[in-house]
Protein backbone atom coordinates (compact mmCIF):
# COMPACT_ATOMS: atom_id res chain seq x y z
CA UNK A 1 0.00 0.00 0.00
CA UNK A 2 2.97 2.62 0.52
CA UNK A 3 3.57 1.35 -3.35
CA UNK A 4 0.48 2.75 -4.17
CA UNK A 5 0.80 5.74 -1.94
CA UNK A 6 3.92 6.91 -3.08
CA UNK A 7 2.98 6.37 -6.91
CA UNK A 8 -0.52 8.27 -6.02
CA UNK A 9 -2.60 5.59 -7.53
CA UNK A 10 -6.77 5.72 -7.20
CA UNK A 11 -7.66 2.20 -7.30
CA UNK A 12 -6.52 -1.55 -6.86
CA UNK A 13 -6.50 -2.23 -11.03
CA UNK A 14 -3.77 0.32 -10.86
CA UNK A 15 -2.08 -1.20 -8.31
CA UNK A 16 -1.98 -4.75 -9.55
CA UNK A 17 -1.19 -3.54 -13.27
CA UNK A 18 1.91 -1.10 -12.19
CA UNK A 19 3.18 -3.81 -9.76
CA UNK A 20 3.13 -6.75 -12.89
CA UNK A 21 5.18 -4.08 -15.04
CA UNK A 22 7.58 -3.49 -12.04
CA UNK A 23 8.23 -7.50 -11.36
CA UNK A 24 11.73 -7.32 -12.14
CA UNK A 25 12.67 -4.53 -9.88
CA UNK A 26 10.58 -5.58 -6.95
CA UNK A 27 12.12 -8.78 -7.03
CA UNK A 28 15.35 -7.28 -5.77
CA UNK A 29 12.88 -6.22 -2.52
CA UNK A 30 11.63 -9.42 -1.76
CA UNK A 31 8.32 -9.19 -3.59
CA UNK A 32 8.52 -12.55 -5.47
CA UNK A 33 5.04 -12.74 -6.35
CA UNK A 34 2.43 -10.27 -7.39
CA UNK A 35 -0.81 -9.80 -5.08
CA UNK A 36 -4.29 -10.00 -7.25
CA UNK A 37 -6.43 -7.60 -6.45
CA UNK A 38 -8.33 -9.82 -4.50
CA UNK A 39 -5.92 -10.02 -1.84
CA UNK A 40 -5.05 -6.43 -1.63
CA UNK A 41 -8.52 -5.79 -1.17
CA UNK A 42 -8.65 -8.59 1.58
CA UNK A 43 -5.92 -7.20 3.08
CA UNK A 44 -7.38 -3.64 3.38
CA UNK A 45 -10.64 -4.54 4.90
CA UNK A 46 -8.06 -6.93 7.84
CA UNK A 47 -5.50 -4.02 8.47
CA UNK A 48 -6.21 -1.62 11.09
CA UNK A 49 -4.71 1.94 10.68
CA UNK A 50 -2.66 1.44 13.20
CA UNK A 51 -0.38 -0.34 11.03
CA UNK A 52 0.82 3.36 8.99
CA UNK A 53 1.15 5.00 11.84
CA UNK A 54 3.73 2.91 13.09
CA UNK A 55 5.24 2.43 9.72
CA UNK A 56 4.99 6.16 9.81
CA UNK A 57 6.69 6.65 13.48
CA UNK A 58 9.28 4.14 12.62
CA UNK A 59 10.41 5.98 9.47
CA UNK A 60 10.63 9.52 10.97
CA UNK A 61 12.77 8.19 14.34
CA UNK A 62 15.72 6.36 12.18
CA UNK A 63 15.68 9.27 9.53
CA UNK A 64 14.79 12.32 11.93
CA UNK A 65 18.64 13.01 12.02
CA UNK A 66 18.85 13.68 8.01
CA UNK A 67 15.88 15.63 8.04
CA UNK A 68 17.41 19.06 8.30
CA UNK A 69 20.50 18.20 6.08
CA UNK A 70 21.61 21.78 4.77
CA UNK A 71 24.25 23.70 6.51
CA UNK A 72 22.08 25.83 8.24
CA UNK A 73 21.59 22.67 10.65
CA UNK A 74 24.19 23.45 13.22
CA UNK A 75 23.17 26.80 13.36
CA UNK A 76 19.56 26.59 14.16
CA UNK A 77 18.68 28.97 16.73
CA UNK A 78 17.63 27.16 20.50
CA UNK A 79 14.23 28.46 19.89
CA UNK A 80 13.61 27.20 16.28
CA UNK A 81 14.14 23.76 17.23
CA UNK A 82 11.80 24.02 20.02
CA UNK A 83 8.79 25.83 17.29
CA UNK A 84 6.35 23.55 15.89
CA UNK A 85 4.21 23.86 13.47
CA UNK A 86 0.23 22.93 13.64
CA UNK A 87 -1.50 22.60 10.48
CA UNK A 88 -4.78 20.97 9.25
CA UNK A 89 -5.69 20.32 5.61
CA UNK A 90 -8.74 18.74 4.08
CA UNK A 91 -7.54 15.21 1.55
CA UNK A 92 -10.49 14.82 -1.12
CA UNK A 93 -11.27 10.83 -1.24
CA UNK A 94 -13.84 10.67 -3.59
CA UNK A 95 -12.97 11.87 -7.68
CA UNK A 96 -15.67 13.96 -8.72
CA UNK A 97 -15.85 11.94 -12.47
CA UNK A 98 -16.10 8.29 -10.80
CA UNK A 99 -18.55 9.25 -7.66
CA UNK A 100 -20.44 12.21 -8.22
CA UNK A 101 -23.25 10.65 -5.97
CA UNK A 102 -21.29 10.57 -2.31
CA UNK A 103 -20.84 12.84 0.61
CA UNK A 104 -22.92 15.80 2.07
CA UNK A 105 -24.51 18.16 0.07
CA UNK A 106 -22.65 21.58 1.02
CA UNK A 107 -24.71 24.81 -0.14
CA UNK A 108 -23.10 24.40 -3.16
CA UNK A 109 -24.66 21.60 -4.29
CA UNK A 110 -22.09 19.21 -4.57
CA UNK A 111 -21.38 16.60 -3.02
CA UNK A 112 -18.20 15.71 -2.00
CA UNK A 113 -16.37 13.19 0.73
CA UNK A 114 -12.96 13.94 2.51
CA UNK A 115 -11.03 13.89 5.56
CA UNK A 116 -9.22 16.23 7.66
CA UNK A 117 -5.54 16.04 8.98
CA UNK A 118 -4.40 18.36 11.49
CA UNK A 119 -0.34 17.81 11.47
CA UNK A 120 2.63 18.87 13.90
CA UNK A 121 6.05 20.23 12.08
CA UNK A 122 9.11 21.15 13.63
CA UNK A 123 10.09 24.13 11.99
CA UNK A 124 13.60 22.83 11.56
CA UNK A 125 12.70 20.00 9.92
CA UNK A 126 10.24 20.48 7.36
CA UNK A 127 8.12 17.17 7.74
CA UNK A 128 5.46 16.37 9.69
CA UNK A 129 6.40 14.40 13.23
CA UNK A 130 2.68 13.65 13.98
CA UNK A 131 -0.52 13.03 12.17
């Protein structure tokens, strides 16, 4: 699923079809065989969320260090590694081509489905270190 996250890809066709063109290199990763879509699906509907975030948590703490790689780093004022940064953004889920028919119905009219991530940046980083 990070696959498909980093490549930005809308559905599991695109997922299985992009992963069959990419067998040779993914080999080299460990990925011998190719999931169907069946069992990404499968595998969706069994994972809790729980699972990214500590993907997610694990990722930032080994790489945290290289995060701030320019030469600025060891002169960072005391204060600018102490500022965060809180921001929340709203991530469309739903195309408005392929489902025109789910969500609310704002005063606009349209409907529309999302979710909304509020985020915590250290300002001397750059990425967020909580979700």
């Amino acid at each position: 699923m990070l696959y498909a996250v980093i490549r930005r890809f809308d559905s599991l066709r695109e997922i299985e079809a992009s992963m069959l063109m990419e067998a040779r290199k993914l080999c080299h990763i460990g990925i011998d065989t190719m999931p169907r879509r069946s069992t990404l699906a499968d595998a969706n509907k069994r994972r809790p969320e729980a699972v990214f975030e500590a993907i997610y948590r694990d990722l930032y703490a080994r790489n945290r260090h290289l995060l701030c790689p320019d030469s600025r780093s060891g002169k960072t004022p005391k204060w600018m590694k102490r500022l965060q940064i809180i921001d929340s953004t709203t991530i469309s889920l739903f195309s408005n081509i392929i489902f025109k028919g789910i969500g609310r119905h704002p005063k606009s009219g349209k409907k529309k489905g999302g979710i909304k991530v509020h985020t915590v940046i250290h300002a001397n980083e750059g990425v967020p270190s909580d979700i």
